[in-house]
N, C-alpha and C. Protein backbone atom coordinates (compact mmCIF):
# COMPACT_ATOMS: atom_id res chain seq x y z
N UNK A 1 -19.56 5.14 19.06
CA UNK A 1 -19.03 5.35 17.72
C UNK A 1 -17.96 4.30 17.43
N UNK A 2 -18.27 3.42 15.93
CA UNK A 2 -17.17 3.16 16.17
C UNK A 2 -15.96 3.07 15.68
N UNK A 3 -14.53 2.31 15.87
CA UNK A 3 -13.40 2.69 15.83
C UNK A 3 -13.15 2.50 14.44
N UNK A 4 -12.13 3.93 14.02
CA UNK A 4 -12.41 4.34 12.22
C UNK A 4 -11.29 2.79 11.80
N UNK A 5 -11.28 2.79 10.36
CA UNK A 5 -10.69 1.58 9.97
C UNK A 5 -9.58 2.14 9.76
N UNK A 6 -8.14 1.15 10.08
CA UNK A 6 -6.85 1.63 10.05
C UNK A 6 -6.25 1.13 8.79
N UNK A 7 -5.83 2.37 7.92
CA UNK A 7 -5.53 1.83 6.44
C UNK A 7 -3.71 2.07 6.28
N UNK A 8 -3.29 1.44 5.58
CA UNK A 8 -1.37 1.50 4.84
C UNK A 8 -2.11 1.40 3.71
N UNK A 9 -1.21 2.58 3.05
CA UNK A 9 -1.22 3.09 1.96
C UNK A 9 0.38 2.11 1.15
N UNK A 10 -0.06 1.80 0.07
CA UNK A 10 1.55 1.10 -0.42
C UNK A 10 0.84 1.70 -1.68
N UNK A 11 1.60 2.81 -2.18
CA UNK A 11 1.03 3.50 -3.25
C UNK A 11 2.00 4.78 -3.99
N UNK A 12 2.11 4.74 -5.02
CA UNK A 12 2.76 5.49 -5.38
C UNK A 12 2.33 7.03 -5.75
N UNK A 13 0.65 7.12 -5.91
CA UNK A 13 -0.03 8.10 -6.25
C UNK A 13 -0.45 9.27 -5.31
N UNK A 14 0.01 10.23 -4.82
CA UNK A 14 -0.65 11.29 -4.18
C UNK A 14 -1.82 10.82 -3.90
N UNK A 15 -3.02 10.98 -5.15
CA UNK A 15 -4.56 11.11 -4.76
C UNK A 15 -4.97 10.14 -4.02
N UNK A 16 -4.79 8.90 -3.85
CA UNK A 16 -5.35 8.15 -2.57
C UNK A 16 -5.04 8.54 -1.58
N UNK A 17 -4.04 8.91 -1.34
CA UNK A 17 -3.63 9.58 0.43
C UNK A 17 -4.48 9.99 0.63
N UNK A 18 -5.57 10.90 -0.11
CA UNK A 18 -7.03 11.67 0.95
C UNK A 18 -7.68 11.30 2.35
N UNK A 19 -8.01 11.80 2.81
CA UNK A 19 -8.23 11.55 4.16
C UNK A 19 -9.96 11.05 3.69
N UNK A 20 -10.44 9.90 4.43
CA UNK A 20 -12.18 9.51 4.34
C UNK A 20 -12.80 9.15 5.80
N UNK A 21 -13.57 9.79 6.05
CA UNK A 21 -14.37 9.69 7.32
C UNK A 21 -14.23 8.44 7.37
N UNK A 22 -14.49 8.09 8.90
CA UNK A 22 -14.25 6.43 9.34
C UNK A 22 -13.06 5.95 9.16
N UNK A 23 -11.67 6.40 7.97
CA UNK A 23 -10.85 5.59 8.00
C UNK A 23 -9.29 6.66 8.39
N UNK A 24 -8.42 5.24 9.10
CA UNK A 24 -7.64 6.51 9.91
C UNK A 24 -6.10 5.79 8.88
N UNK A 25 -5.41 6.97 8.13
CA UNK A 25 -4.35 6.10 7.61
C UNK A 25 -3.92 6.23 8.59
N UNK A 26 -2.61 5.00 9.23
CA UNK A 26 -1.56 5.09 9.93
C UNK A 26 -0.55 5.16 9.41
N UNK A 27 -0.17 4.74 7.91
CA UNK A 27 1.32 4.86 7.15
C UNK A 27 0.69 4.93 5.86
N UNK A 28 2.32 5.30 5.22
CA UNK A 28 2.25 5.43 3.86
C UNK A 28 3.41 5.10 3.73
N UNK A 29 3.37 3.95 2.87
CA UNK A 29 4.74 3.86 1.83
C UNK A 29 4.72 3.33 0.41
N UNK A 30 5.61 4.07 0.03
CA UNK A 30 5.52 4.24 -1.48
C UNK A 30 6.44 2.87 -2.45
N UNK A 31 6.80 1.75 -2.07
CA UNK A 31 7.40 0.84 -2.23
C UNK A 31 6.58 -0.39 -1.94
N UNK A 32 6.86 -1.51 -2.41
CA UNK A 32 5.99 -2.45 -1.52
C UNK A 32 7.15 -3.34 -0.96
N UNK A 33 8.36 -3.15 -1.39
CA UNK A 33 9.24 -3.85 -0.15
C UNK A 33 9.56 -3.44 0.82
N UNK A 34 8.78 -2.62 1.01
CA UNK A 34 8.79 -1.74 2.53
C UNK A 34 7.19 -2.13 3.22
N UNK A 35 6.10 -2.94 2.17
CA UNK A 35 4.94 -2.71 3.28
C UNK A 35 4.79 -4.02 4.27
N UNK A 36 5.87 -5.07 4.25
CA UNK A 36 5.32 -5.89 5.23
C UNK A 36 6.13 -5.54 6.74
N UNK A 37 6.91 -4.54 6.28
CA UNK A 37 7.35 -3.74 7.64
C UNK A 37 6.77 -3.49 7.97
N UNK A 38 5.97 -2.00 7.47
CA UNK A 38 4.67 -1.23 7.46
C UNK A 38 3.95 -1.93 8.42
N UNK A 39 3.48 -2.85 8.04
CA UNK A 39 2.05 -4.24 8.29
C UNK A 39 2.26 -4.41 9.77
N UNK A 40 3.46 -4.84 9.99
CA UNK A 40 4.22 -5.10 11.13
C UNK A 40 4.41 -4.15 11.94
N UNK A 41 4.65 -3.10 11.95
CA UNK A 41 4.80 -1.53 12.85
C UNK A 41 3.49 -1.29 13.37
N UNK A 42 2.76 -0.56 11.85
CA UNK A 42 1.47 0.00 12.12
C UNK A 42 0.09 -0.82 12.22
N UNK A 43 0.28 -2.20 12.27
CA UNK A 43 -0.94 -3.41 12.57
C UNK A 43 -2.22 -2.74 11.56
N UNK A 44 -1.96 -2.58 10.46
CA UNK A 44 -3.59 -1.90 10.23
C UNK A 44 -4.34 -2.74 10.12
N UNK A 45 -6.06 -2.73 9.76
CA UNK A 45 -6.97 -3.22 9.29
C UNK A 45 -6.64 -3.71 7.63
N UNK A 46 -6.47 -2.80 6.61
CA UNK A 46 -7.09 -2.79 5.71
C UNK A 46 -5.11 -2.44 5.11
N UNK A 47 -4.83 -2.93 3.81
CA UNK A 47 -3.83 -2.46 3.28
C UNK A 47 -4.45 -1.75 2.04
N UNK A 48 -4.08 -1.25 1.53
CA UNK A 48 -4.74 -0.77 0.09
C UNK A 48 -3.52 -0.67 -0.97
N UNK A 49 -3.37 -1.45 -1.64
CA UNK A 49 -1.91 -1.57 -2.55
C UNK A 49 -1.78 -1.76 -3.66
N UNK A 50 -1.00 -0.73 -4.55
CA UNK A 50 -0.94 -0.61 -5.99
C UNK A 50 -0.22 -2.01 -6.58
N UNK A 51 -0.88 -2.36 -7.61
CA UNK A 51 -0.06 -3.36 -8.36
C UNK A 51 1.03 -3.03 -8.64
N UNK A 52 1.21 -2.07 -9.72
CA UNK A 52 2.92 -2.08 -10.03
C UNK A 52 3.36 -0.75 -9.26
N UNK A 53 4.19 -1.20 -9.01
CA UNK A 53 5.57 -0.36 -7.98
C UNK A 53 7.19 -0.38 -8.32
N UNK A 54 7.66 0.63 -7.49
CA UNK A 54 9.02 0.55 -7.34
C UNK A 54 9.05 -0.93 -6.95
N UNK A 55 10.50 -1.50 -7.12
CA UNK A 55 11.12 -2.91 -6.38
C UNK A 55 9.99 -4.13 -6.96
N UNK A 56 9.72 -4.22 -5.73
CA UNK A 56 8.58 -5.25 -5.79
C UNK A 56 7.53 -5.10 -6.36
N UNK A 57 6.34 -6.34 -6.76
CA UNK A 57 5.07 -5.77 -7.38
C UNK A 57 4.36 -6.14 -6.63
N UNK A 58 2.98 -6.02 -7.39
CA UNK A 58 1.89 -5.75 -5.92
C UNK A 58 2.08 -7.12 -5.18
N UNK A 59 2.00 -8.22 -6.35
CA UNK A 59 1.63 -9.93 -6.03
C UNK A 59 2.76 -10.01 -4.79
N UNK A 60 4.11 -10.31 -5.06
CA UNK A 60 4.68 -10.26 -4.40
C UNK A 60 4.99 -9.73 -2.77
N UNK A 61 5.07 -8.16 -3.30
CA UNK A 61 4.25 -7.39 -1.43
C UNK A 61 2.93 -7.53 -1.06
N UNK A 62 2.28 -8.50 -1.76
CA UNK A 62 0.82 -8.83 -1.06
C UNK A 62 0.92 -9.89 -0.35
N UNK A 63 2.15 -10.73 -0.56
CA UNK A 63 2.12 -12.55 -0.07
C UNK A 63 3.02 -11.99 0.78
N UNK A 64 4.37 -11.21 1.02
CA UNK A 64 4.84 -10.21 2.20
C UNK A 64 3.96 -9.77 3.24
N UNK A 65 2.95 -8.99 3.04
CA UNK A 65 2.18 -8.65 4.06
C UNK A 65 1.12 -9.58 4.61
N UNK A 66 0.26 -10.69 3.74
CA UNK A 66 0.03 -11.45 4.37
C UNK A 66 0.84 -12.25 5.06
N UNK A 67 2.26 -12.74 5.11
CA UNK A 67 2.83 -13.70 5.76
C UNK A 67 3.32 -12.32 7.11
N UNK A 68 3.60 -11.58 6.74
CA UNK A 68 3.71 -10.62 8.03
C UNK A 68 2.26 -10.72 8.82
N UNK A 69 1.11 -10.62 8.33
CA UNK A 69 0.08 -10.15 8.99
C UNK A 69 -1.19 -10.90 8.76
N UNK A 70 -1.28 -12.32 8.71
CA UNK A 70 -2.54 -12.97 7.99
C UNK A 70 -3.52 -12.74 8.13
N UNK A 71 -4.27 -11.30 9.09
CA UNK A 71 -5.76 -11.33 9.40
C UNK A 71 -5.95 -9.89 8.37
N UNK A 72 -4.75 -8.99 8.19
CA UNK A 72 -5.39 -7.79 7.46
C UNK A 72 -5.55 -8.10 5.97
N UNK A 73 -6.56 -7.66 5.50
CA UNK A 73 -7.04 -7.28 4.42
C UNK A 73 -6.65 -6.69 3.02
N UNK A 74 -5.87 -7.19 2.05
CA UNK A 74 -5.20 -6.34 1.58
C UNK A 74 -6.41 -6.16 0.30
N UNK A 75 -6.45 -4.69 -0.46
CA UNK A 75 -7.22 -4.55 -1.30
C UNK A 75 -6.29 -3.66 -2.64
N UNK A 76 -6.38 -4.74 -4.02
CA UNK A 76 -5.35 -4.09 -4.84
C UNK A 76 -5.91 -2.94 -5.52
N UNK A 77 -5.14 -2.34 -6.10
CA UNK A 77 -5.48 -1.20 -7.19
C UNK A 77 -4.44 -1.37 -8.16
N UNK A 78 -5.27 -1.02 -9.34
CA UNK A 78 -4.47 -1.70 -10.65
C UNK A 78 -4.86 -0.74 -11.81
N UNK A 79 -4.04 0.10 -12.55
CA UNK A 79 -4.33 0.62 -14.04
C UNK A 79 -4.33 -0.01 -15.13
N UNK A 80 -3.78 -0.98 -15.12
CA UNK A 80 -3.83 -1.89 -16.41
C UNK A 80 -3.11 -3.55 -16.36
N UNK A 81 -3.59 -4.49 -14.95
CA UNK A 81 -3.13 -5.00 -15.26
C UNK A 81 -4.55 -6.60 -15.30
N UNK A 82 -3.79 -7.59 -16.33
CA UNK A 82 -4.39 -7.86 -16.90
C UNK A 82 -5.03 -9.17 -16.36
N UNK A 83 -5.79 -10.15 -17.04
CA UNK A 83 -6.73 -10.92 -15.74
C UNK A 83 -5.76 -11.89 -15.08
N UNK A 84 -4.63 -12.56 -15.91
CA UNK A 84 -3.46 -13.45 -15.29
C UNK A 84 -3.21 -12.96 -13.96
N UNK A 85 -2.57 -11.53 -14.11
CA UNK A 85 -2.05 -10.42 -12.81
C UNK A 85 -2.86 -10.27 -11.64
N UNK A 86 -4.35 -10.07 -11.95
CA UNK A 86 -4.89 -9.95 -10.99
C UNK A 86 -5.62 -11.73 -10.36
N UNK A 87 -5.50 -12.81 -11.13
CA UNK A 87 -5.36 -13.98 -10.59
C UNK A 87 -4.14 -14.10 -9.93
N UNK A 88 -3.16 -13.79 -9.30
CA UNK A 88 -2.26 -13.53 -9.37
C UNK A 88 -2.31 -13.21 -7.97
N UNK A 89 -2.89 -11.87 -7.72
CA UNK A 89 -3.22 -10.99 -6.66
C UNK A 89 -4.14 -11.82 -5.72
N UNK A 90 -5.01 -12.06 -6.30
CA UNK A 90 -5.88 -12.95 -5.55
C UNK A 90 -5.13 -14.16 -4.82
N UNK A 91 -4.71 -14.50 -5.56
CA UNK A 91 -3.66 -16.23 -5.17
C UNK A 91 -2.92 -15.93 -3.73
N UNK A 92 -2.33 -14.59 -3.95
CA UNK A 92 -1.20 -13.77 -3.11
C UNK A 92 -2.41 -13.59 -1.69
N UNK A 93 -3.12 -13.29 -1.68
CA UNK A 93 -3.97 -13.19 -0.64
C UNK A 93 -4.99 -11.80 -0.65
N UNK A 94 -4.84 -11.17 -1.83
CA UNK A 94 -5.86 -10.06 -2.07
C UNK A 94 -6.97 -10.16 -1.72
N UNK A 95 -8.10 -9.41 -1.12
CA UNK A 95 -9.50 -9.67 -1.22
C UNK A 95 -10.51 -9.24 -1.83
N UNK A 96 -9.58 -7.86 -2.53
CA UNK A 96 -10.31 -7.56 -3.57
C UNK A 96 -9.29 -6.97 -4.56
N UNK A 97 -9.84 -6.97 -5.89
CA UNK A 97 -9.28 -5.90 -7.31
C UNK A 97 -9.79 -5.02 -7.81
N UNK A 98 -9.12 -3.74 -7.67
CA UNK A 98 -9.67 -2.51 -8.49
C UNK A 98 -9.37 -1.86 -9.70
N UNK A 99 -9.68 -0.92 -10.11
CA UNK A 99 -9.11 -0.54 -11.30
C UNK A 99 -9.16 1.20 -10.73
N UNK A 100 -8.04 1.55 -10.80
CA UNK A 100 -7.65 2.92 -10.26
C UNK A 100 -8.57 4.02 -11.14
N UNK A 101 -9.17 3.70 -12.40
CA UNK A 101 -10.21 4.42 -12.87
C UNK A 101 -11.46 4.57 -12.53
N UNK A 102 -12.19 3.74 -11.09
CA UNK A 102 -13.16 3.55 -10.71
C UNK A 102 -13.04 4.97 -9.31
N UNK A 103 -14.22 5.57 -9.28
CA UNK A 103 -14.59 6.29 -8.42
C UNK A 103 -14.40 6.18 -6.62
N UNK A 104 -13.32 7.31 -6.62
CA UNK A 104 -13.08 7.31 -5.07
C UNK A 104 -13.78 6.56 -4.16
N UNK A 105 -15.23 6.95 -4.35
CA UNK A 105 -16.32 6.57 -3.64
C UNK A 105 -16.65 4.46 -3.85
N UNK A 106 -15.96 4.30 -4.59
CA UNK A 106 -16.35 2.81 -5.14
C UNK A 106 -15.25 2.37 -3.97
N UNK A 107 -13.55 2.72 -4.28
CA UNK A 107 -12.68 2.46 -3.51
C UNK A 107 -12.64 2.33 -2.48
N UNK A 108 -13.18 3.13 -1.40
CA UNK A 108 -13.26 3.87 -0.21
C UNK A 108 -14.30 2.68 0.27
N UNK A 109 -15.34 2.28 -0.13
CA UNK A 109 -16.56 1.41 -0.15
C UNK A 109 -15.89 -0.18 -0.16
N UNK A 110 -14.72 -0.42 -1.14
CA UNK A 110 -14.17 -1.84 -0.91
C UNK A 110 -13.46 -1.57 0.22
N UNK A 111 -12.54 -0.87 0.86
CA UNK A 111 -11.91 -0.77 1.86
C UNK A 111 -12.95 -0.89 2.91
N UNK A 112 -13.71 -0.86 3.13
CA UNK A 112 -14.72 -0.60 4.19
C UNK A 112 -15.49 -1.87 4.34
N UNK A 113 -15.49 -2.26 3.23
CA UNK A 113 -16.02 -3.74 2.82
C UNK A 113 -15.22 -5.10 3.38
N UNK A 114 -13.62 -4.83 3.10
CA UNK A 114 -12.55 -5.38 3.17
C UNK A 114 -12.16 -5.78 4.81
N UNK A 115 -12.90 -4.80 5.71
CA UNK A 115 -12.23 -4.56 7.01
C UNK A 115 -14.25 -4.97 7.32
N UNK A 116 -14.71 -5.14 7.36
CA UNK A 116 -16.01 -6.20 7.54
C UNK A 116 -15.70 -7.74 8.21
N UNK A 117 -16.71 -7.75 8.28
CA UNK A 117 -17.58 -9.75 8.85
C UNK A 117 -16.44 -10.50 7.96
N UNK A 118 -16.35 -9.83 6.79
CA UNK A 118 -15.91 -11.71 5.82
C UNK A 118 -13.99 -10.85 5.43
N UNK A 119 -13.86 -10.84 6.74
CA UNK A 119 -12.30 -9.82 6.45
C UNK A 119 -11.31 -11.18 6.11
N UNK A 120 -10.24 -11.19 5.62
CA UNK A 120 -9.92 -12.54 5.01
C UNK A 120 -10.37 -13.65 3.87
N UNK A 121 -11.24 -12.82 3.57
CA UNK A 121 -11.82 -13.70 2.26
C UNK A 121 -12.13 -12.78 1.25
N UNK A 122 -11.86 -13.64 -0.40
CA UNK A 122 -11.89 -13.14 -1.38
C UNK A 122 -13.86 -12.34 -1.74
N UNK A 123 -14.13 -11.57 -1.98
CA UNK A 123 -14.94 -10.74 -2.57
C UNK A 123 -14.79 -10.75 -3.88
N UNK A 124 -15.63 -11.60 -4.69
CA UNK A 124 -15.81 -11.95 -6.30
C UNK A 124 -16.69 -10.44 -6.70
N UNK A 125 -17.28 -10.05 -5.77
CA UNK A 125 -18.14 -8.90 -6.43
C UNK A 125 -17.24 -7.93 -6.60
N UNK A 126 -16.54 -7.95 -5.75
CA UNK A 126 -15.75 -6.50 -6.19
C UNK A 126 -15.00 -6.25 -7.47
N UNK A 127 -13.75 -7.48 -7.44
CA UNK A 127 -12.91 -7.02 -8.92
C UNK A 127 -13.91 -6.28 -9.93
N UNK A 128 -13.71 -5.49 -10.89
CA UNK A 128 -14.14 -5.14 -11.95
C UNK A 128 -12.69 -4.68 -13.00
């Protein structure tokens, strides 16, 4: 069997915390000037991180956790932000963009995607 994917949560929303077969959170923090600590403590696979936040924004704690951690994966989630922002994200080292209105099951599927063969590289299919 094998080993579930290790996710950090940098999120401000309850409902992602859910627990998903295969994937094991190791942290949660609700800031993103706290996730390249995070990155650094809990080594995960996969980050999964809201664009706008307390303190910092996503772009910013995304180029944080990659310079903390250059092999994990970070995958954004975004309610409204706009294509500049998420060029933006990408630049920062994102590998993919979501839109927090898209189905658990879509999310859960880029994370899984994210922590794959092509881990470190941008995924054009995904943003929507």
């Amino acid at each position: 069997m094998a080993e579930p994917i290790r996710l950090l949560l940098v999120e401000d929303n309850q409902v992602f915390r859910e627990a998903q077969s295969g994937i094991e959170v190791v942290a949660s923090v609700a800031e993103g000037s706290l996730a390249a600590e995070a990155v650094r403590k809990h080594q995960p696979d996969v980050v999964l991180m809201d664009y706008r936040l307390p303190g910092i924004d996503g772009v910013q704690a995304t180029k944080a956790v990659r310079e903390a951690s250059p092999d994990v994966a970070v995958v954004c989630l975004t309610a409204s932000a706009n294509l500049r922002e998420v060029d933006a994200l990408y630049e920062a080292g994102a590998v993919a963009c979501l839109s927090k209105d898209q189905e658990l099951d879509e999310i859960v599927d880029a994370i899984r995607r994210a922590a794959g063969p092509w881990l470190g590289a941008r995924d054009p299919g995904i943003h929507q």
